[in-house]
Protein backbone atom coordinates (compact mmCIF):
# COMPACT_ATOMS: atom_id res chain seq x y z
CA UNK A 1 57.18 163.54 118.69
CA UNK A 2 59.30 160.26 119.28
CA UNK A 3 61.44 162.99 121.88
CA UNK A 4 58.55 162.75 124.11
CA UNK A 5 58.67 159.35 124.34
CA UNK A 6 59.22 157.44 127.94
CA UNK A 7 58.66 153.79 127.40
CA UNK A 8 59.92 151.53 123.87
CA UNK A 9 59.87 148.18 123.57
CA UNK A 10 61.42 146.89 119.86
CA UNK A 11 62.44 143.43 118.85
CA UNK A 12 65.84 143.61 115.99
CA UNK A 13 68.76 141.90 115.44
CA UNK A 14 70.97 144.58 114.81
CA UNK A 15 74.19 144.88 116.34
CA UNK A 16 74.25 148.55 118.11
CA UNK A 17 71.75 150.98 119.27
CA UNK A 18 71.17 153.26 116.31
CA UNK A 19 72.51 157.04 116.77
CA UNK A 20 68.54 158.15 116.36
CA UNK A 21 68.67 156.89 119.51
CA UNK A 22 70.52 159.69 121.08
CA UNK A 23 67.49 161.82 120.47
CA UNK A 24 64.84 159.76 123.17
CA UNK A 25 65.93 162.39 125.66
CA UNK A 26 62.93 161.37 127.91
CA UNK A 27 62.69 157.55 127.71
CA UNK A 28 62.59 155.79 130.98
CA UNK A 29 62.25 152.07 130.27
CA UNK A 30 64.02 150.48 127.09
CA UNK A 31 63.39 146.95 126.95
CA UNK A 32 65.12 145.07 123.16
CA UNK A 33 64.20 141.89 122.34
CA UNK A 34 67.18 140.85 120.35
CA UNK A 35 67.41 138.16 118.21
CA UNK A 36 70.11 138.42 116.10
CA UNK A 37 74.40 139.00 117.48
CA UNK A 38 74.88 140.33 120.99
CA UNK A 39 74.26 144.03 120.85
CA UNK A 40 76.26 146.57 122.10
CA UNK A 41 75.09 149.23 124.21
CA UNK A 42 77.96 152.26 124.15
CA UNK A 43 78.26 154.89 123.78
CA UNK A 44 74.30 155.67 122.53
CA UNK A 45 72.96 154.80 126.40
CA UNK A 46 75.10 158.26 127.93
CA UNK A 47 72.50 160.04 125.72
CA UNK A 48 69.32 158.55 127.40
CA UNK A 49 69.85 160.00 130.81
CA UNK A 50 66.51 160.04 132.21
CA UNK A 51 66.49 155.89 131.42
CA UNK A 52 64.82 154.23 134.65
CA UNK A 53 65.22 150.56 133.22
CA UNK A 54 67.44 148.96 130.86
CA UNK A 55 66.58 145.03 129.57
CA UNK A 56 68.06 144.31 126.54
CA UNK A 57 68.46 140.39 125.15
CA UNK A 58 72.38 139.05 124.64
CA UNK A 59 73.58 142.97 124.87
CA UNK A 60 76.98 143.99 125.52
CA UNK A 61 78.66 147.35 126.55
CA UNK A 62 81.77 147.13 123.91
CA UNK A 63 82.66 144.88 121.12
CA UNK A 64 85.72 142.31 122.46
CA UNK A 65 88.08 143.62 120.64
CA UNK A 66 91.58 144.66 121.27
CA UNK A 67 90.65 148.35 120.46
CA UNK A 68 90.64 150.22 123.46
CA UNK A 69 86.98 151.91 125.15
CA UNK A 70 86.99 155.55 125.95
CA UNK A 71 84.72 156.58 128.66
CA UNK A 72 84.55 160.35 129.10
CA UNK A 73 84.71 160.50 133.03
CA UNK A 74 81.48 162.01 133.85
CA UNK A 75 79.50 159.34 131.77
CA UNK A 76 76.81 158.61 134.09
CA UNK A 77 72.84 156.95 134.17
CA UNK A 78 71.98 157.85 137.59
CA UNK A 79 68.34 157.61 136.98
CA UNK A 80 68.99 153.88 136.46
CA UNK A 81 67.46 151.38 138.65
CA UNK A 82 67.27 147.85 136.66
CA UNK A 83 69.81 146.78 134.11
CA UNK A 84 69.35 143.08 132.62
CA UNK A 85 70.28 140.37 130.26
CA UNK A 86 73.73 141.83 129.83
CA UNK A 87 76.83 140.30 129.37
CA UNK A 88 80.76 141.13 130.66
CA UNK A 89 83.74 139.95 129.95
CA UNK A 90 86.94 141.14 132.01
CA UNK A 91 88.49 144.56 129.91
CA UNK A 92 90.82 146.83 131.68
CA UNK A 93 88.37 150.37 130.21
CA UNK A 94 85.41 148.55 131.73
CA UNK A 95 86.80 147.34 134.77
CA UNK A 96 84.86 149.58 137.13
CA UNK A 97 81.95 149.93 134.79
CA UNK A 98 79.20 149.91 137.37
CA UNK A 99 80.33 152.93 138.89
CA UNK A 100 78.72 154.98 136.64
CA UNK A 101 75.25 153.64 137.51
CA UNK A 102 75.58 154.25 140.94
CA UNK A 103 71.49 153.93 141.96
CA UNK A 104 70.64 150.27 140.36
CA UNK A 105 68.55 148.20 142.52
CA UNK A 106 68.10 145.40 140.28
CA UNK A 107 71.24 143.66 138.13
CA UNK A 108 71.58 140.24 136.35
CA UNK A 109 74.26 139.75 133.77
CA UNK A 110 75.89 136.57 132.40
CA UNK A 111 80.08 136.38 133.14
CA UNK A 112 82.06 135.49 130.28
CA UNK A 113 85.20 133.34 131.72
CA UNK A 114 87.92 136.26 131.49
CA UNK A 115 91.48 135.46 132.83
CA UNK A 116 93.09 138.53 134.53
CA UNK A 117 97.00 138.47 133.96
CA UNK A 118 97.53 141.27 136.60
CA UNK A 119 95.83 139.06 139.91
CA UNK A 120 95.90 135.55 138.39
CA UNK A 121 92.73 134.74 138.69
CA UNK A 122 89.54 134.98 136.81
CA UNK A 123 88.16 138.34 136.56
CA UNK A 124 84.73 139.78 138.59
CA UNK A 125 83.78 143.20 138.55
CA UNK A 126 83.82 145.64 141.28
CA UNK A 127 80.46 146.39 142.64
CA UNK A 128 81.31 148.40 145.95
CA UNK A 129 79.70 151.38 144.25
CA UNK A 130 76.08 149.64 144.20
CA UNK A 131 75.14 151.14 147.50
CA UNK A 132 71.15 150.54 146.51
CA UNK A 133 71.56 147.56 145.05
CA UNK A 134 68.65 145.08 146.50
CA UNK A 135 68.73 142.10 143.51
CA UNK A 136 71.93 140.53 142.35
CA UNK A 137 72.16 137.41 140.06
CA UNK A 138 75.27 136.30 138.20
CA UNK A 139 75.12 133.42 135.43
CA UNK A 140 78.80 132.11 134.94
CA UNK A 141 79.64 131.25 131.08
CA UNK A 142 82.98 129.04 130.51
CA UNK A 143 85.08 129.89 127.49
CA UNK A 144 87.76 128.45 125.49
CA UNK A 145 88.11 131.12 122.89
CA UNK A 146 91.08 132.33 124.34
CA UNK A 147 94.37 130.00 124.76
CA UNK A 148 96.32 132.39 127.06
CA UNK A 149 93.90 131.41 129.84
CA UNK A 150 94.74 128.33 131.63
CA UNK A 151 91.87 125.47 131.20
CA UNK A 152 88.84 125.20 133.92
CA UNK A 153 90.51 121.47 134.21
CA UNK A 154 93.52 123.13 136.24
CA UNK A 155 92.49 123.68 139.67
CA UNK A 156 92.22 127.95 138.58
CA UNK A 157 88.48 128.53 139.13
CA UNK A 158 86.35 131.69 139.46
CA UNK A 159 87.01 133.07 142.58
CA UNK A 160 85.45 135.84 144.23
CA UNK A 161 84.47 138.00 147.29
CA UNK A 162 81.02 139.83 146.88
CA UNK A 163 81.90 142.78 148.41
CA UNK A 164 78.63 142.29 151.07
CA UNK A 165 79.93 144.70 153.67
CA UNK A 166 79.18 147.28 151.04
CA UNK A 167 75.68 145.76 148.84
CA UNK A 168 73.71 147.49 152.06
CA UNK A 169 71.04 146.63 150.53
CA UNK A 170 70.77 143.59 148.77
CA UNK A 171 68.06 141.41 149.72
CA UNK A 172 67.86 138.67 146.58
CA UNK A 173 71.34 137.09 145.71
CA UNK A 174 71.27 134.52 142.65
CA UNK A 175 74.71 132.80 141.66
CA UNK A 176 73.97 130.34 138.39
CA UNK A 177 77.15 128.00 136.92
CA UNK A 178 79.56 129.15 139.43
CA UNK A 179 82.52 127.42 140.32
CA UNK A 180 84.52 128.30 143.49
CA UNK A 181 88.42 128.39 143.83
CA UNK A 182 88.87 125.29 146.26
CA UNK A 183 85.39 124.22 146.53
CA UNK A 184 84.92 126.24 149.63
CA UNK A 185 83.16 129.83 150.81
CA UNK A 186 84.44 130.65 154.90
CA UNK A 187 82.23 133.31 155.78
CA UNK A 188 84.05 135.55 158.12
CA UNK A 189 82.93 138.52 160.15
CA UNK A 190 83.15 141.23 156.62
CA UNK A 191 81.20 138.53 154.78
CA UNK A 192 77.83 139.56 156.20
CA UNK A 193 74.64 140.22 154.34
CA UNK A 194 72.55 142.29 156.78
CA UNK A 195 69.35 142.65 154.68
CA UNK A 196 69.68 139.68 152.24
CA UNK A 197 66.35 137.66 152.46
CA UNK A 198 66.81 135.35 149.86
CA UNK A 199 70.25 133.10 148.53
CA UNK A 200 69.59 130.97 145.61
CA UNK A 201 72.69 128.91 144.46
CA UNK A 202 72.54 126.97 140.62
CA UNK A 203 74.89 124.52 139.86
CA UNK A 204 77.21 125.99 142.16
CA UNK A 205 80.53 123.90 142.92
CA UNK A 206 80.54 124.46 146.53
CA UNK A 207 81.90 121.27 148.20
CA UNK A 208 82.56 122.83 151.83
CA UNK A 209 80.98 125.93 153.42
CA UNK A 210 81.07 127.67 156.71
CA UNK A 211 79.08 130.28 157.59
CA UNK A 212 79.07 132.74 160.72
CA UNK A 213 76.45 133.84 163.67
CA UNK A 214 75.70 137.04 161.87
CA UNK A 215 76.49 135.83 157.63
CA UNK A 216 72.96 135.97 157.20
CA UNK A 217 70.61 137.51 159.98
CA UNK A 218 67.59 138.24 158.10
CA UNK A 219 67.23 135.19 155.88
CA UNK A 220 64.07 133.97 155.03
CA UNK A 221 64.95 131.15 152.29
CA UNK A 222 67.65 129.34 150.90
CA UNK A 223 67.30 127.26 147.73
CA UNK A 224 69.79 125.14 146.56
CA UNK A 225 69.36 123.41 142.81
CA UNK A 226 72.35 121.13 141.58
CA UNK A 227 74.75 121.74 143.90
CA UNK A 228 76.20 118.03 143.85
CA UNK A 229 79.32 118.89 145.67
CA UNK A 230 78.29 120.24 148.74
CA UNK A 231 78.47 117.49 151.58
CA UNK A 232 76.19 119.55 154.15
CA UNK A 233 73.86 122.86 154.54
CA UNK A 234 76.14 124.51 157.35
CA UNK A 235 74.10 123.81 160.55
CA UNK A 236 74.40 127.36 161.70
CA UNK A 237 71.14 127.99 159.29
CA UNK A 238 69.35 126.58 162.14
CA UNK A 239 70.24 129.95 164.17
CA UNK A 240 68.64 131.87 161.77
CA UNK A 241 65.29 132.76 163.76
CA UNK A 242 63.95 134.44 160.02
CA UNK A 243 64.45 131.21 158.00
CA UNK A 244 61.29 129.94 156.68
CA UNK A 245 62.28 128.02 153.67
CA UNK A 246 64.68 125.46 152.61
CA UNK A 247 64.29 124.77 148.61
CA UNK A 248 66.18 121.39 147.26
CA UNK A 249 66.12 120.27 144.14
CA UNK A 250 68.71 117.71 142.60
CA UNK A 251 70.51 117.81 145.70
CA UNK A 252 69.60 114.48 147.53
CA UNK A 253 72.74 114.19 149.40
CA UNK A 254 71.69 117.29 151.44
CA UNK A 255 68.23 116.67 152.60
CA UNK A 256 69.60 114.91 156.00
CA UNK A 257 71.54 118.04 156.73
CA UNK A 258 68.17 120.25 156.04
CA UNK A 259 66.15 117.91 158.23
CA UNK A 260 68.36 118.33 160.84
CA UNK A 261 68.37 121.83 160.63
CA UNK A 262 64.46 122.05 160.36
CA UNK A 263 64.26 120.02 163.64
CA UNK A 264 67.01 121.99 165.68
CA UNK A 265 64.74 125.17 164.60
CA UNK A 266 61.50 123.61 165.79
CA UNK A 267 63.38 122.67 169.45
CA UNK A 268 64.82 125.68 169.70
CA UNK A 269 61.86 128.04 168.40
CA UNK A 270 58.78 125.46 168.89
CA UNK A 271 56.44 125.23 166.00
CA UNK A 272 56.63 124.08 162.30
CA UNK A 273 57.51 127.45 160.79
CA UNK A 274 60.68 125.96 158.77
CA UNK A 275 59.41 124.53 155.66
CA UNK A 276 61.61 121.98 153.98
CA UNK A 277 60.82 121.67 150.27
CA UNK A 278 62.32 118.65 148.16
């Protein structure tokens, strides 16, 4: 009977996905409340192929180990809309991972700090091939397990380029811990984020950014919690015609900067439809 089944919810603290698994041909949601050691998802989840949503607590696709990760090529969920709660850490078999759930909408996973010898820099996966993607939040974990990598106190940070010319889509983008090479994030022309409606940044260590005409033409709020580095919101926000909402919170030093924007809106627009929340 349990082959008929389309929706499980379980709480355990085991450490992989038994093999019974395999045989939930028709399950759609799996949601694990886990509460023991990070669990690891391969290779049972190729089995579940009709699997609509994935949420499992502190899971993991491989152990991280030195033993490589075999991935027959055609391994695929593309029923898969919303995977959550996982977390990555940078491995050469896993490296384009998200390729073979090619129809998520929603994705949240915590970064493990992962130093990549071959681009000398720290390590963030390739999501070009999430053309439907529409909600994207990244929580950035430090690490000093490993003493190859050089230490966060060197001026080696994460650095990054979300790949926005190709997340069509994405209209919620959520970046928690994250600290930028250099302090600084020039938006150019490619760095534009046509449907994106909300940008939440979390501790982020932004200290300078620019932003174009076009970075973020549908906007419609912009919260900022922590971000103690960053002198100024870029004034160009206040070209935003969609921008209703400007969230601070432990970020004092930036609430001239919003004010100024929220006035430049109301001469150039009239009104009081830019809310500025402290």
């Amino acid at each position: 009977m349990l082959n008929h089944l389309r929706f499980l919810f379980i709480g355990t603290e085991v450490t992989a996905l038994p093999s019974s698994f395999s045989n939930l041909l028709n399950l759609e949601t799996l949601i694990v409340e886990n509460e023991g050691p990070p669990l690891v998802l391969l290779p049972i989840i190729w089995n579940l192929v009709k699997l609509q949503v994935l949420v499992v607590d502190a899971s993991l696709f491989y152990l991280d180990t030195y033993e490589p990760i075999r991935i027959a090529e055609d391994s695929k969920l593309e029923n898969l809309r919303v995977l959550a709660e996982l977390t990555l850490s940078y491995s050469k078999d896993t490296e384009d991972i998200f390729k073979r759930f090619p129809n998520l909408q929603h994705l949240s996973f915590d970064l493990k700090e992962s130093w990549d010898f071959s681009t000398e820099r720290y390590w963030f996966p390739k999501l070009d091939f999430l053309n439907e993607l529409e909600f994207l939040e990244v929580t950035f974990i430090g690490s000093n397990s490993n003493d190859n990598e050089p230490s966060v106190g060197t001026n080696q940070l994460w650095d990054f380029r979300l790949p926005s010319t190709r997340l069509p889509e994405l209209e919620e983008l959520s970046l928690v811990d994250s600290k930028i090479q250099g302090e600084e994030w020039n938006m150019g022309e490619e760095d534009t984020f046509e449907n994106l409606k909300c940008l939440k940044f979390y501790e982020v260590t932004l200290a300078k950014w620019e932003v174009g005409e076009e970075s973020f033409p549908v906007l419609e709020k912009l919260e900022l919690l922590r971000c103690c580095k960053l002198v100024e919101i870029p004034p160009s926000f206040g070209d935003i015609g969609s921008l209703k909402i400007i969230e601070l919170r432990g970020s004092p030093q930036l609430e001239d900067s919003a004010n100024n924007i929220k006035q430049y809106a109301e001469d150039m627009r009239g009104g009081d439809e830019l809310q500025v929340r402290l």
